[in-house]
C-alpha atoms as a PDB file:
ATOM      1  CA  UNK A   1      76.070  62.507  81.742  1.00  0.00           C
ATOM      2  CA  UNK A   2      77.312  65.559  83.750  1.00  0.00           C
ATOM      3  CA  UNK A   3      75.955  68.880  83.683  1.00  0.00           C
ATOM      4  CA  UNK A   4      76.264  70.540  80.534  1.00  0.00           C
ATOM      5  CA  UNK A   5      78.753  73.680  80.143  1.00  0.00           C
ATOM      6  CA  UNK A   6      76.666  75.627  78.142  1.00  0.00           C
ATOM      7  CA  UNK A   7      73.276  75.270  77.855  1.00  0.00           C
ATOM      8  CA  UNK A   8      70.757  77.379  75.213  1.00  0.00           C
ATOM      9  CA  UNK A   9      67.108  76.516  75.780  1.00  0.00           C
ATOM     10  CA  UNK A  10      64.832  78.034  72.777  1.00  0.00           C
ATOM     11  CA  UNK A  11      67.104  80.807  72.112  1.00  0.00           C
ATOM     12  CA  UNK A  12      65.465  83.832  69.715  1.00  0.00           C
ATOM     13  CA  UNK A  13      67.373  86.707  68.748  1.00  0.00           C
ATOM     14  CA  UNK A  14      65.062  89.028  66.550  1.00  0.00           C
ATOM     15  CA  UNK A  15      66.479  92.851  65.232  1.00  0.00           C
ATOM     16  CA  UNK A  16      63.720  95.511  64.020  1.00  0.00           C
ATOM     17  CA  UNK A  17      65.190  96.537  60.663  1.00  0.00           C
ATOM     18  CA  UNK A  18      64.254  99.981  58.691  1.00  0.00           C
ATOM     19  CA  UNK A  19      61.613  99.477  56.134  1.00  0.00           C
ATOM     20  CA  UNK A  20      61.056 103.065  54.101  1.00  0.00           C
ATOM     21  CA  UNK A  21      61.536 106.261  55.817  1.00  0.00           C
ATOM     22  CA  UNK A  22      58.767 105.178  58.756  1.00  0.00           C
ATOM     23  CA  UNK A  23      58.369 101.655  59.135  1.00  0.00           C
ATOM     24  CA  UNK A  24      60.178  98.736  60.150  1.00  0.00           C
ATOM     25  CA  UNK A  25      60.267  95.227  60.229  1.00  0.00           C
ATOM     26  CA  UNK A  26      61.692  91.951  62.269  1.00  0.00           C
ATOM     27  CA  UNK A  27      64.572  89.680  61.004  1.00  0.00           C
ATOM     28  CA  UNK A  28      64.236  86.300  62.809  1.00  0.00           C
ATOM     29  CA  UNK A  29      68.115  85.898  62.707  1.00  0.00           C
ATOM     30  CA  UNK A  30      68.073  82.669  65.608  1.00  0.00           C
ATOM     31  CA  UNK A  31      64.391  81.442  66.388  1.00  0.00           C
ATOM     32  CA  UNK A  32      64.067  79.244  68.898  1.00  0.00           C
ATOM     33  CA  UNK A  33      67.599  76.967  69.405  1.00  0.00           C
ATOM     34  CA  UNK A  34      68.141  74.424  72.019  1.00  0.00           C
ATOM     35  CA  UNK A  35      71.797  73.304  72.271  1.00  0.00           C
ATOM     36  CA  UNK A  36      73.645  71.839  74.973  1.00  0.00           C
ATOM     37  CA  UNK A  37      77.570  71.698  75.101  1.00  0.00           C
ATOM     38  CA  UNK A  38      79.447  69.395  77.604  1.00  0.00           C
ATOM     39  CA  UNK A  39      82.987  70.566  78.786  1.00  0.00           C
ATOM     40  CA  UNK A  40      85.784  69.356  76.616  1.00  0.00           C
ATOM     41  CA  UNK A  41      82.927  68.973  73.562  1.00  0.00           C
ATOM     42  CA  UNK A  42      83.284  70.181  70.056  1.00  0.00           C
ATOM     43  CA  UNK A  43      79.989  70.807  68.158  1.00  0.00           C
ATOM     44  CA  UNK A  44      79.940  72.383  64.961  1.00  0.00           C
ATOM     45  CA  UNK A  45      76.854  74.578  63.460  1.00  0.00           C
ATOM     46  CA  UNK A  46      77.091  74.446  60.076  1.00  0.00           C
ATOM     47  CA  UNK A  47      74.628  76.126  57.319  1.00  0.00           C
ATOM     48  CA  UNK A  48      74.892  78.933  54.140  1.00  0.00           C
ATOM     49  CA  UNK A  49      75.616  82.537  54.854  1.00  0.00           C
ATOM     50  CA  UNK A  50      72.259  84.099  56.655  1.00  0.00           C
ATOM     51  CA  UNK A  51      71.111  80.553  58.479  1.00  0.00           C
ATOM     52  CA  UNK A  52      72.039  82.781  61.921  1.00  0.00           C
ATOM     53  CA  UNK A  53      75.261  80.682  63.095  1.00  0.00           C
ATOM     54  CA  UNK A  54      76.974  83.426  63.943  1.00  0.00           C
ATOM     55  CA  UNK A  55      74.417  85.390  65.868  1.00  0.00           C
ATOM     56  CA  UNK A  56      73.681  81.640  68.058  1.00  0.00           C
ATOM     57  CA  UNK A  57      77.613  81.881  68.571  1.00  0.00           C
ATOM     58  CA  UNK A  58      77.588  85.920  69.700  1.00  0.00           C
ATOM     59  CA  UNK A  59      74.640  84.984  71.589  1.00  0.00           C
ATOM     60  CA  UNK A  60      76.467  82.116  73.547  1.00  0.00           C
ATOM     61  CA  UNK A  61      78.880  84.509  74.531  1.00  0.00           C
ATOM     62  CA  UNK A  62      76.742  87.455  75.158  1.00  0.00           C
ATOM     63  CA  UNK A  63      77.770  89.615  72.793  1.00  0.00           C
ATOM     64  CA  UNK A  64      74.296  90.049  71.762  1.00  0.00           C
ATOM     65  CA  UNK A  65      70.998  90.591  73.250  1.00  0.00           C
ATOM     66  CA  UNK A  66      68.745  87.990  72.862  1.00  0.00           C
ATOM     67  CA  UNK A  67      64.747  88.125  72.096  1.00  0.00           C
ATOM     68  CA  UNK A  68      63.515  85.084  73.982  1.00  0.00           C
ATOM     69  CA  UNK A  69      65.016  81.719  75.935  1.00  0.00           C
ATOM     70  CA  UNK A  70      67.512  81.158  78.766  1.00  0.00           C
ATOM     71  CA  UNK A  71      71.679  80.833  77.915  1.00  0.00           C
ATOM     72  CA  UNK A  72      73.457  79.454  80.887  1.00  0.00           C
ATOM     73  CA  UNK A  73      77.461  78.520  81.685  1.00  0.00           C
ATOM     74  CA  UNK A  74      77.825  76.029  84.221  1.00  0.00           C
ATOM     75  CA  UNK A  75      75.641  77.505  86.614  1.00  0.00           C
ATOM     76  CA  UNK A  76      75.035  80.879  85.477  1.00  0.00           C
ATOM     77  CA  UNK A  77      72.153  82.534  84.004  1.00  0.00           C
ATOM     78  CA  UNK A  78      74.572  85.083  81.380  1.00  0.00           C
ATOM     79  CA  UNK A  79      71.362  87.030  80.023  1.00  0.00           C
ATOM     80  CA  UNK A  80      70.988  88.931  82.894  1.00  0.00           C
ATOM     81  CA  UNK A  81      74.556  89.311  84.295  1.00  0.00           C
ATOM     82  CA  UNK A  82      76.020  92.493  85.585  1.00  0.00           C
ATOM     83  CA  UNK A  83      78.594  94.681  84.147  1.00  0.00           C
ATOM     84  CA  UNK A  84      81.271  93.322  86.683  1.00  0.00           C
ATOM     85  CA  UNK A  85      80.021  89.147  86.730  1.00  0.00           C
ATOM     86  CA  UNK A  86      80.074  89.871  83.044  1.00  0.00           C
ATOM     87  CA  UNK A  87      83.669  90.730  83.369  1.00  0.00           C
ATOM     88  CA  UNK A  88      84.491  87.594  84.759  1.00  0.00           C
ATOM     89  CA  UNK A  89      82.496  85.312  82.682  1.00  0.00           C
ATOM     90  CA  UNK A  90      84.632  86.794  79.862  1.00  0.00           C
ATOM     91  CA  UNK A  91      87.830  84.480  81.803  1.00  0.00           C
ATOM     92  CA  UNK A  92      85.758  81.796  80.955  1.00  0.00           C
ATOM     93  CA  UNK A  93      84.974  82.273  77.492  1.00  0.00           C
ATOM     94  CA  UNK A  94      86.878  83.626  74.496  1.00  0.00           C
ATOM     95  CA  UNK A  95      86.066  83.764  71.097  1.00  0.00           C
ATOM     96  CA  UNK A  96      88.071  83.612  67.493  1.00  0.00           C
ATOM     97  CA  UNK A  97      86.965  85.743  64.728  1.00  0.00           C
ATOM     98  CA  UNK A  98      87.065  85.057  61.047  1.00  0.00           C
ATOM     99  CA  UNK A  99      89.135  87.491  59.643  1.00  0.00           C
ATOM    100  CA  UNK A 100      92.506  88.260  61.694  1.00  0.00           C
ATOM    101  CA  UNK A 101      93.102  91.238  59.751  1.00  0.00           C
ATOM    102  CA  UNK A 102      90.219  93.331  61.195  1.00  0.00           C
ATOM    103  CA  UNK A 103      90.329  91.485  64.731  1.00  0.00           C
ATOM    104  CA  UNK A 104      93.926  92.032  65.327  1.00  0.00           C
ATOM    105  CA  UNK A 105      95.083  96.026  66.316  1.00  0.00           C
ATOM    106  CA  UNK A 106      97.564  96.683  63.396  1.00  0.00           C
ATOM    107  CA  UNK A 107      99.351  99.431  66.064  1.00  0.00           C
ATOM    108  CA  UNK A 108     100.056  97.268  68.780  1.00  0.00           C
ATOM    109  CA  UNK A 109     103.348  94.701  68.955  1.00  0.00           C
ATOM    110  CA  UNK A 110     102.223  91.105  68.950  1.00  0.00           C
ATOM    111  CA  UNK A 111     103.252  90.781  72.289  1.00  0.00           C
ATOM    112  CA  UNK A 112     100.808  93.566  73.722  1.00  0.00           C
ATOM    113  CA  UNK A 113      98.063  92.283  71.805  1.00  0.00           C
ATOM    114  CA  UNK A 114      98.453  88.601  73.749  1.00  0.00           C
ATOM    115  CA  UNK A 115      99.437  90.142  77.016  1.00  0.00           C
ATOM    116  CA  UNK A 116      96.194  92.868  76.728  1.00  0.00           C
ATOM    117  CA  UNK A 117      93.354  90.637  78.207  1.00  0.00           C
ATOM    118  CA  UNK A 118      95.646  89.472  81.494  1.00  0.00           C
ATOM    119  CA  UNK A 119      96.038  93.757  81.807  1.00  0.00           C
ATOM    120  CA  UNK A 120      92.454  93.745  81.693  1.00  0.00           C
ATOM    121  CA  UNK A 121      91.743  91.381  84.389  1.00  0.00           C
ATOM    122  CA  UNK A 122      94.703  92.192  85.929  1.00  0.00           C
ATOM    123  CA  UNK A 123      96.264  88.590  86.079  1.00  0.00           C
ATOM    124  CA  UNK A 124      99.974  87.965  87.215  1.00  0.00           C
ATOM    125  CA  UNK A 125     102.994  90.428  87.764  1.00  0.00           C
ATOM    126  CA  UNK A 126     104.463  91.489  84.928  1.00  0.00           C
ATOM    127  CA  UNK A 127     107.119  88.807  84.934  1.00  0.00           C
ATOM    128  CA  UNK A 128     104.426  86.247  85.017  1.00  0.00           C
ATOM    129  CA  UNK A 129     102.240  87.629  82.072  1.00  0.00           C
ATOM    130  CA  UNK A 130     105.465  87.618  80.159  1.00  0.00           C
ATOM    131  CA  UNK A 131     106.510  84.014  80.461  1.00  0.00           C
ATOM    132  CA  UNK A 132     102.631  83.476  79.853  1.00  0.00           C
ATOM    133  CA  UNK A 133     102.428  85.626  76.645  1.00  0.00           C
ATOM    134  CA  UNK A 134     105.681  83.576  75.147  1.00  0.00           C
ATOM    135  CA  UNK A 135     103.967  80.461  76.030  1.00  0.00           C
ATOM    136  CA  UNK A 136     100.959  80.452  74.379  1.00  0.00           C
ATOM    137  CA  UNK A 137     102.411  82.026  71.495  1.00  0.00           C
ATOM    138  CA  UNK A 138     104.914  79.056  71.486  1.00  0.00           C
ATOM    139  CA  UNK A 139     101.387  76.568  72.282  1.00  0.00           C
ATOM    140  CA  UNK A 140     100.199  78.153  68.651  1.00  0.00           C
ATOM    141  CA  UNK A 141     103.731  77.474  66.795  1.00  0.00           C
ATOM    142  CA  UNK A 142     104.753  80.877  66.464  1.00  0.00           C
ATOM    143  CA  UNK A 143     108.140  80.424  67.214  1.00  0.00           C
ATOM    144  CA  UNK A 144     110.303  81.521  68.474  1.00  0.00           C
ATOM    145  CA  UNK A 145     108.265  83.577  71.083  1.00  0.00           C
ATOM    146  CA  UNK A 146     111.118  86.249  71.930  1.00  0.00           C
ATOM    147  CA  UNK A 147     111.210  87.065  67.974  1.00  0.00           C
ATOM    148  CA  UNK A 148     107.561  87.196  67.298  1.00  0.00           C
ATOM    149  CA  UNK A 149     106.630  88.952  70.282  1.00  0.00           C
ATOM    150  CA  UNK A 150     108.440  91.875  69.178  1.00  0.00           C
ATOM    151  CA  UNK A 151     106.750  92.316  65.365  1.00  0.00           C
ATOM    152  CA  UNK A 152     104.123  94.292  64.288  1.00  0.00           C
ATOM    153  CA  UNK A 153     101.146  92.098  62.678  1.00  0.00           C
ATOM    154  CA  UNK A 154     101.345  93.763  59.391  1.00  0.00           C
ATOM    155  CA  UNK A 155     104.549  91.898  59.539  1.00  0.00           C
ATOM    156  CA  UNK A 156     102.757  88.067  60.026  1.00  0.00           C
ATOM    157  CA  UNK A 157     101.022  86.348  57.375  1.00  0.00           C
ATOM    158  CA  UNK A 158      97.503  85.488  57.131  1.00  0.00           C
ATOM    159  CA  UNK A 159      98.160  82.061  58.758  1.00  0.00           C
ATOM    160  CA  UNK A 160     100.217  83.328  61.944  1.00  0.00           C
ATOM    161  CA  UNK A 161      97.784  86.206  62.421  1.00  0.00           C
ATOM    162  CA  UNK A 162      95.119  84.206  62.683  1.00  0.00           C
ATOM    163  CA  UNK A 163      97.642  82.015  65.067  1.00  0.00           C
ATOM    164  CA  UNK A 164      98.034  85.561  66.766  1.00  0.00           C
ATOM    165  CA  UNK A 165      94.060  85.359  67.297  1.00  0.00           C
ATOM    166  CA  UNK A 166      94.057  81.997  68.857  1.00  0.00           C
ATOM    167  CA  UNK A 167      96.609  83.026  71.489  1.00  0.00           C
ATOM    168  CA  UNK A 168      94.449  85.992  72.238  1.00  0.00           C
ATOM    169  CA  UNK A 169      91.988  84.020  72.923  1.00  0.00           C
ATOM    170  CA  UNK A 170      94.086  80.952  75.067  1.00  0.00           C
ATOM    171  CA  UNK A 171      95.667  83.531  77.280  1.00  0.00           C
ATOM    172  CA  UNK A 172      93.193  83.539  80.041  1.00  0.00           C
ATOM    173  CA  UNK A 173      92.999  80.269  79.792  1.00  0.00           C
ATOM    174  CA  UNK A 174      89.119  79.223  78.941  1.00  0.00           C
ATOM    175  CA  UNK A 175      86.820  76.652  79.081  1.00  0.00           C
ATOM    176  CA  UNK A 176      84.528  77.886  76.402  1.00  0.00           C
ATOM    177  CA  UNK A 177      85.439  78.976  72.577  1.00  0.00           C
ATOM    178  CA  UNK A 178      83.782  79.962  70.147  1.00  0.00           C
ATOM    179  CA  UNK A 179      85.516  79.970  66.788  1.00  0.00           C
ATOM    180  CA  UNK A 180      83.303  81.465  64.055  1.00  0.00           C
ATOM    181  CA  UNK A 181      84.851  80.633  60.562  1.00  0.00           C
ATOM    182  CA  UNK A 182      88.495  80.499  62.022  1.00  0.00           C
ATOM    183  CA  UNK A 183      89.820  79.158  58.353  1.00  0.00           C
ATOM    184  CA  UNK A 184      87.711  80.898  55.993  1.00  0.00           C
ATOM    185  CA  UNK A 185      90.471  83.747  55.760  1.00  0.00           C
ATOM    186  CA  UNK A 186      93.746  81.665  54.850  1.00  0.00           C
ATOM    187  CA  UNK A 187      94.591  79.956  51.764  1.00  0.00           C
ATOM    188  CA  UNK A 188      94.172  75.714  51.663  1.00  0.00           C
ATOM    189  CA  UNK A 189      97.346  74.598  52.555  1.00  0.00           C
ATOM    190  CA  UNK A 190      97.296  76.339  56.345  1.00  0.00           C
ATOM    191  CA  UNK A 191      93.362  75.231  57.033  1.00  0.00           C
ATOM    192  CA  UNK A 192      94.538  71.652  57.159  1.00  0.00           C
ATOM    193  CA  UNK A 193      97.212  72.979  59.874  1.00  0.00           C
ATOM    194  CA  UNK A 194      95.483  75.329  61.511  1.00  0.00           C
ATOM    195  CA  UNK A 195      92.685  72.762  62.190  1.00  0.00           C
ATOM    196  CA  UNK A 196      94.674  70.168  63.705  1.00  0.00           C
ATOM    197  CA  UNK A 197      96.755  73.000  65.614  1.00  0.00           C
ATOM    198  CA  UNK A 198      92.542  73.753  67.501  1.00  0.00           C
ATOM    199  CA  UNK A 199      92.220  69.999  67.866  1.00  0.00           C
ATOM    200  CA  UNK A 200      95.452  69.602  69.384  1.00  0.00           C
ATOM    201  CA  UNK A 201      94.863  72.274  71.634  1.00  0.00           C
ATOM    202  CA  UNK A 202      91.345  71.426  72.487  1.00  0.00           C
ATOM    203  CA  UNK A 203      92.746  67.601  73.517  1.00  0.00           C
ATOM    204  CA  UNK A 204      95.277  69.265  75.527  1.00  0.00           C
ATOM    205  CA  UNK A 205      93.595  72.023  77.332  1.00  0.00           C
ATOM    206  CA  UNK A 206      89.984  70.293  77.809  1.00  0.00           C
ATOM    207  CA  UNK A 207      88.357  73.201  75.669  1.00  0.00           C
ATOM    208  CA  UNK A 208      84.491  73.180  74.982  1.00  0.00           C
ATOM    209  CA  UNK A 209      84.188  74.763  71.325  1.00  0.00           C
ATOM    210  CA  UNK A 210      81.316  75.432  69.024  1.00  0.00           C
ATOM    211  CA  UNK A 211      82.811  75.794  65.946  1.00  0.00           C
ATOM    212  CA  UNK A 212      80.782  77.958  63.132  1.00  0.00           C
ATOM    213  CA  UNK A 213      81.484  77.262  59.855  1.00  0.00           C
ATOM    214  CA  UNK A 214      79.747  76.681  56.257  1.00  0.00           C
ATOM    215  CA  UNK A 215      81.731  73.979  55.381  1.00  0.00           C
ATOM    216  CA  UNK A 216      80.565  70.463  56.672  1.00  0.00           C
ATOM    217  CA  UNK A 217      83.849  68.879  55.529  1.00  0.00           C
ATOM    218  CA  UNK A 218      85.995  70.275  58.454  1.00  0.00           C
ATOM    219  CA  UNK A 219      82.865  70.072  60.759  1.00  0.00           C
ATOM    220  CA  UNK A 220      83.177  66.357  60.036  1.00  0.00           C
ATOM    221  CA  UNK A 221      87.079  66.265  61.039  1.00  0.00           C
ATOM    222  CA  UNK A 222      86.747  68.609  63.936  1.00  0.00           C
ATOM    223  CA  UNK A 223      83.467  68.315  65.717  1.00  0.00           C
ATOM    224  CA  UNK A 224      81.807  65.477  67.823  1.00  0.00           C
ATOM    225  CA  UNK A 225      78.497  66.917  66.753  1.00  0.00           C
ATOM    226  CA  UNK A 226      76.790  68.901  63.645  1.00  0.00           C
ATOM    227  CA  UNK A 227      73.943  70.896  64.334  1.00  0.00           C
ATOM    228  CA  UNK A 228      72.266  72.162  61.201  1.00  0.00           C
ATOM    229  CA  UNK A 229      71.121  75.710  60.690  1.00  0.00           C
ATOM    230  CA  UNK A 230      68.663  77.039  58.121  1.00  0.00           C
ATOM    231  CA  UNK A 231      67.035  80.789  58.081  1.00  0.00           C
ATOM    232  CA  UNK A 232      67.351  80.585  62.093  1.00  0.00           C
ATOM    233  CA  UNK A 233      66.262  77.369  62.816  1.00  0.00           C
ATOM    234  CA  UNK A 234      68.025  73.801  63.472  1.00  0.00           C
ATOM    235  CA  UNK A 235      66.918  71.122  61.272  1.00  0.00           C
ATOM    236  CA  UNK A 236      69.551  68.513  61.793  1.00  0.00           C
ATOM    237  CA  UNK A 237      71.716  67.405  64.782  1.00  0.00           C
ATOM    238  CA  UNK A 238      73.596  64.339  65.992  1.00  0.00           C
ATOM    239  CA  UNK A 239      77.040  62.405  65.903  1.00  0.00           C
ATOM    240  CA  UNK A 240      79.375  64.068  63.438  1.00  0.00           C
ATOM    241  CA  UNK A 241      79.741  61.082  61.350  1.00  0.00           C
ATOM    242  CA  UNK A 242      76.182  60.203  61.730  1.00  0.00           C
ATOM    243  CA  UNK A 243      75.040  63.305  60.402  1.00  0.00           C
ATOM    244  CA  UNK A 244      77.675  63.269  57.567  1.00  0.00           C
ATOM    245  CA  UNK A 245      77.529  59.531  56.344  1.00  0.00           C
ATOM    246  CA  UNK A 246      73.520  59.143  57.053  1.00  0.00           C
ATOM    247  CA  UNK A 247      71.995  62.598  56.686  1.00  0.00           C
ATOM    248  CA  UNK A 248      68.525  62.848  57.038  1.00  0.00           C
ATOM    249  CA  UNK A 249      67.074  66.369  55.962  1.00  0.00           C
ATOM    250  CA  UNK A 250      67.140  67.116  52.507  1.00  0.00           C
ATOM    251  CA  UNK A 251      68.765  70.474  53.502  1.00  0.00           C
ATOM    252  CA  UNK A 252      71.980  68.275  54.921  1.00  0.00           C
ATOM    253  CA  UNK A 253      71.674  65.728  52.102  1.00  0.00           C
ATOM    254  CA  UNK A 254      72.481  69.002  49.637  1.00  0.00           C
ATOM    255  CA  UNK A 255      75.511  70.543  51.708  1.00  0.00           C
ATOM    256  CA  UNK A 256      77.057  67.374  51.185  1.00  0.00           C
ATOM    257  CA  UNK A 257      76.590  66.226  47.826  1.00  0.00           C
ATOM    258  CA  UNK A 258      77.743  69.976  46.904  1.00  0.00           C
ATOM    259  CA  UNK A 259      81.088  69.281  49.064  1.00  0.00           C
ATOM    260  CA  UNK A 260      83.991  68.774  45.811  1.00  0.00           C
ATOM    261  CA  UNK A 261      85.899  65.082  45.969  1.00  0.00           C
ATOM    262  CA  UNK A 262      89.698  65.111  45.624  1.00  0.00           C
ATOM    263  CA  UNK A 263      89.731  63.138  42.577  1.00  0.00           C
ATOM    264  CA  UNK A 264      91.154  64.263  39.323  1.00  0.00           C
ATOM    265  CA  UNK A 265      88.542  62.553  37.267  1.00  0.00           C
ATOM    266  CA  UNK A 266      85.906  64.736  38.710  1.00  0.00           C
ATOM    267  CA  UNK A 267      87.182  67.795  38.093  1.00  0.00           C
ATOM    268  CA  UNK A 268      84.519  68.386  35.317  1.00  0.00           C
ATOM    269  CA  UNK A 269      81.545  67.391  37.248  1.00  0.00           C
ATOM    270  CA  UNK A 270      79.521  70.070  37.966  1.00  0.00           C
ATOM    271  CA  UNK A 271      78.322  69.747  41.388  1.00  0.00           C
ATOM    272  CA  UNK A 272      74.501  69.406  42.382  1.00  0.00           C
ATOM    273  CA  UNK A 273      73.662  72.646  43.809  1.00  0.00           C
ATOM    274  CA  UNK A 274      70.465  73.821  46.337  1.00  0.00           C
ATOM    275  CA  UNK A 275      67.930  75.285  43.594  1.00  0.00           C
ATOM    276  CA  UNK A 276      67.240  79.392  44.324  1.00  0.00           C
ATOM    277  CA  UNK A 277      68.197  81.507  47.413  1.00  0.00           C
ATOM    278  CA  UNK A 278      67.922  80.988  50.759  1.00  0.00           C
ATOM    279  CA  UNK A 279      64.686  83.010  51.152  1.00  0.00           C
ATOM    280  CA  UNK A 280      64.735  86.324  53.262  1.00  0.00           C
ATOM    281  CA  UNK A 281      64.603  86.674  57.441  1.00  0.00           C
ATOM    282  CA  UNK A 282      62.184  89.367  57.262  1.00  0.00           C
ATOM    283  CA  UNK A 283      59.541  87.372  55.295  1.00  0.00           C
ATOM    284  CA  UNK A 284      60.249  83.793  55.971  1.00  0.00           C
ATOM    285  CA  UNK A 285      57.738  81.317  54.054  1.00  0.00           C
ATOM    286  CA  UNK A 286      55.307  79.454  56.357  1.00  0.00           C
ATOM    287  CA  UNK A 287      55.223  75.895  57.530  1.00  0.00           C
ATOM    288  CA  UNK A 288      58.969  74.222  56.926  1.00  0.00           C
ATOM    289  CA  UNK A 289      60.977  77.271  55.815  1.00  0.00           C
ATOM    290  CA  UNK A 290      63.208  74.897  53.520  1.00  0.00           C
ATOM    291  CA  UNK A 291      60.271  73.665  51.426  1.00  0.00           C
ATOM    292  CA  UNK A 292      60.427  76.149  48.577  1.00  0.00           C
ATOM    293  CA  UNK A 293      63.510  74.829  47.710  1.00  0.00           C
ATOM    294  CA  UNK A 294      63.048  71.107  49.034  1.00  0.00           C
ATOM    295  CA  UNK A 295      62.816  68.621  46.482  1.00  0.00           C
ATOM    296  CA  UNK A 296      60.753  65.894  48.871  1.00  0.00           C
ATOM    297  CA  UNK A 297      58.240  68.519  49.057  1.00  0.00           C
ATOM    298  CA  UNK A 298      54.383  67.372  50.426  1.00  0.00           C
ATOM    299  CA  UNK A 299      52.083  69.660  49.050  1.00  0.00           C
ATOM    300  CA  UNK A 300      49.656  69.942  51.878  1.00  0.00           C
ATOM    301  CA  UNK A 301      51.938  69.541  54.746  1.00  0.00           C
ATOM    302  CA  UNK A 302      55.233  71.040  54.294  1.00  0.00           C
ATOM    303  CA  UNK A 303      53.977  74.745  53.844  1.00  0.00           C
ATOM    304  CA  UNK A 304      51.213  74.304  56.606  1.00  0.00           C
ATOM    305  CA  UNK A 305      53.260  73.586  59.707  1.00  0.00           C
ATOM    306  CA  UNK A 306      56.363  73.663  60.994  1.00  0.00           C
ATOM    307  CA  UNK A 307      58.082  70.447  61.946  1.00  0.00           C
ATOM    308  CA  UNK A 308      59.851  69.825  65.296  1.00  0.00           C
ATOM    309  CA  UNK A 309      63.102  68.215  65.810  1.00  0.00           C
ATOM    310  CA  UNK A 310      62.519  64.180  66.361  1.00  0.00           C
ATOM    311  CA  UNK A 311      65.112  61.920  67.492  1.00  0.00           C
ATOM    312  CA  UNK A 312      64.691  59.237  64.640  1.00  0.00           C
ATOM    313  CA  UNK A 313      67.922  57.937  65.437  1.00  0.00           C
ATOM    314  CA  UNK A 314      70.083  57.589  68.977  1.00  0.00           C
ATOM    315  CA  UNK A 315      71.139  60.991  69.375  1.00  0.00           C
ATOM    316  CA  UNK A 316      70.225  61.876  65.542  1.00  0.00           C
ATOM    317  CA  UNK A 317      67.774  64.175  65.421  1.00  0.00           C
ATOM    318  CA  UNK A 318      65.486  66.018  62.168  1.00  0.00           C
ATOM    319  CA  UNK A 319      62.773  68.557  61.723  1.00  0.00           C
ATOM    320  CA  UNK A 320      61.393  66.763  58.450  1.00  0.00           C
ATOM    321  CA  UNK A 321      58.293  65.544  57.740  1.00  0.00           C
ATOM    322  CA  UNK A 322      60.243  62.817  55.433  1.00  0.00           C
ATOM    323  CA  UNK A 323      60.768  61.245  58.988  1.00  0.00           C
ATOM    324  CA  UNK A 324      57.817  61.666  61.336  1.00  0.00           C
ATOM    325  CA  UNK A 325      55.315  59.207  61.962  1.00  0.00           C
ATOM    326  CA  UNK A 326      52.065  59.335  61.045  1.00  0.00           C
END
């Protein structure tokens, strides 16, 4: 196997939080990830709302600052890039943001908001930003081009902003995406669309992604891999359909038997559901952080120690103690 695109070796991001007028205190938002991305990969990181996807995806990108570990694209060490390299790692990799409503610039045209990062890195004439704007804006389906091009966004719906938002980020033409939640913010009928519109694009373009989301369903249609996140951590990762057919932590097993079936003669079955909350980052319980919620529980194990990722499987790995030797 080549050398990976993007490589994350025990990547921590910590923030010091106010706690009372004087003190403070440390929220473990990603705590020691190892990932590795090939070009032209998908891998979805799936988990509830506070399991730190998001942060691991800033982090990838730079965006954030990270505690601890070593991120590296292709052949470059991004944590400790200068203002100017940093510029031009940013050619390389784009991301898409959830909600196209607060990512977009209401007050600029749709086509200055596609043609804005070739400006920035000052890319082509003007001519040749301009037949590069209409054709990624015709690569997303907003057609035709000309017509869009010249309408504000407050005049798109929810589905062709977020369209809009994709473009953005295809103009400079990366190798490296990361999509955090990109169909969380648009009704049912355009997720199905706007998914195969990224996997089409992906195919076409040879586009690593790492595709953040909290629903496993889509990670199952769009990724080659799942990696499983919980309070920081991964506890799960292998194969897509691996992980979704034959999941081995208990915290996977309950993501998917909470995912609704289309069938009519289900609709009222309540669905099992993960018992409590996800416990807090600043105080996170000891040993196996999923335990006081885990209904395979070992008293005597599970809240001692923390258990490591183990490939128990080819390619399938799990931090549970349900499936370590000895």
């Amino acid at each position: 196997m080549s050398q990976p695109l993007v490589q994350l070796h025990n990547v921590k991001v910590h923030f010091s939080v106010r706690k009372g007028l004087f003190g403070s205190e440390s929220v473990h938002a990603v705590d020691g990830v190892t990932l590795d991305i090939q070009a032209g990969e998908v891998v979805a990181v799936v988990g509830e709302s506070g399991s730190g996807k998001t942060t691991l995806g800033r982090a990838a990108l730079g965006l954030v600052k990270i505690t601890d570990g070593h991120i590296r694209f292709g052949n470059i060490e991004i944590t400790a890039l200068s203002q100017k390299a940093q510029k031009r790692f940013r050619r390389k990799a784009q991301a898409i943001f959830q909600d196209p409503f607060a990512s977009i610039d209401p007050f600029m045209m749709v086509y200055d908001s596609v043609a804005e990062p070739l400006v920035i890195h000052a890319i082509g004439s003007e001519q040749e930003r301009r037949e590069r704007v209409f054709q990624v804006l015709h690569d997303v389906r907003l057609r035709p081009p000309q017509e869009i091009a010249a309408k504000y966004p407050d005049l798109l719906s929810g589905g062709q902003r977020q369209r809009l938002s994709i473009a953005r980020a295809l103009v400079l033409q990366p190798q490296f995406i990361v999509a955090d939640e990109p169909v969380s913010m648009v009704d049912a009928s355009s997720r199905a669309e706007l998914l195969a519109l990224l996997r089409e694009l992906q195919e076409r373009f040879n586009i690593a992604f790492l595709y953040i989301t909290h629903d496993i369903a889509t990670a199952r249609h769009f990724a080659q891999r799942i990696v499983v996140m919980y309070l920081g951590c991964v506890v799960e990762m292998g194969p897509a359909a691996d992980v979704v057919h034959n999941p081995l932590h208990p915290y996977t097993q309950a993501l998917i038997a909470a995912v609704p079936e289309p069938d009519p003669a289900n609709r009222l079955c309540q669905r099992p559901s993960l018992p409590g909350e996800p416990p807090s980052p600043t105080n996170a319980p000891s040993g196996c952080s999923f335990h006081p919620r885990c209904a395979a529980f070992m008293a005597g194990r599970c809240e001692l120690t923390t258990p490591q990722l183990h490939e128990v499987e080819p390619n399938h790995f799990v931090a549970c103690y349900l499936h370590h030797a000895g």
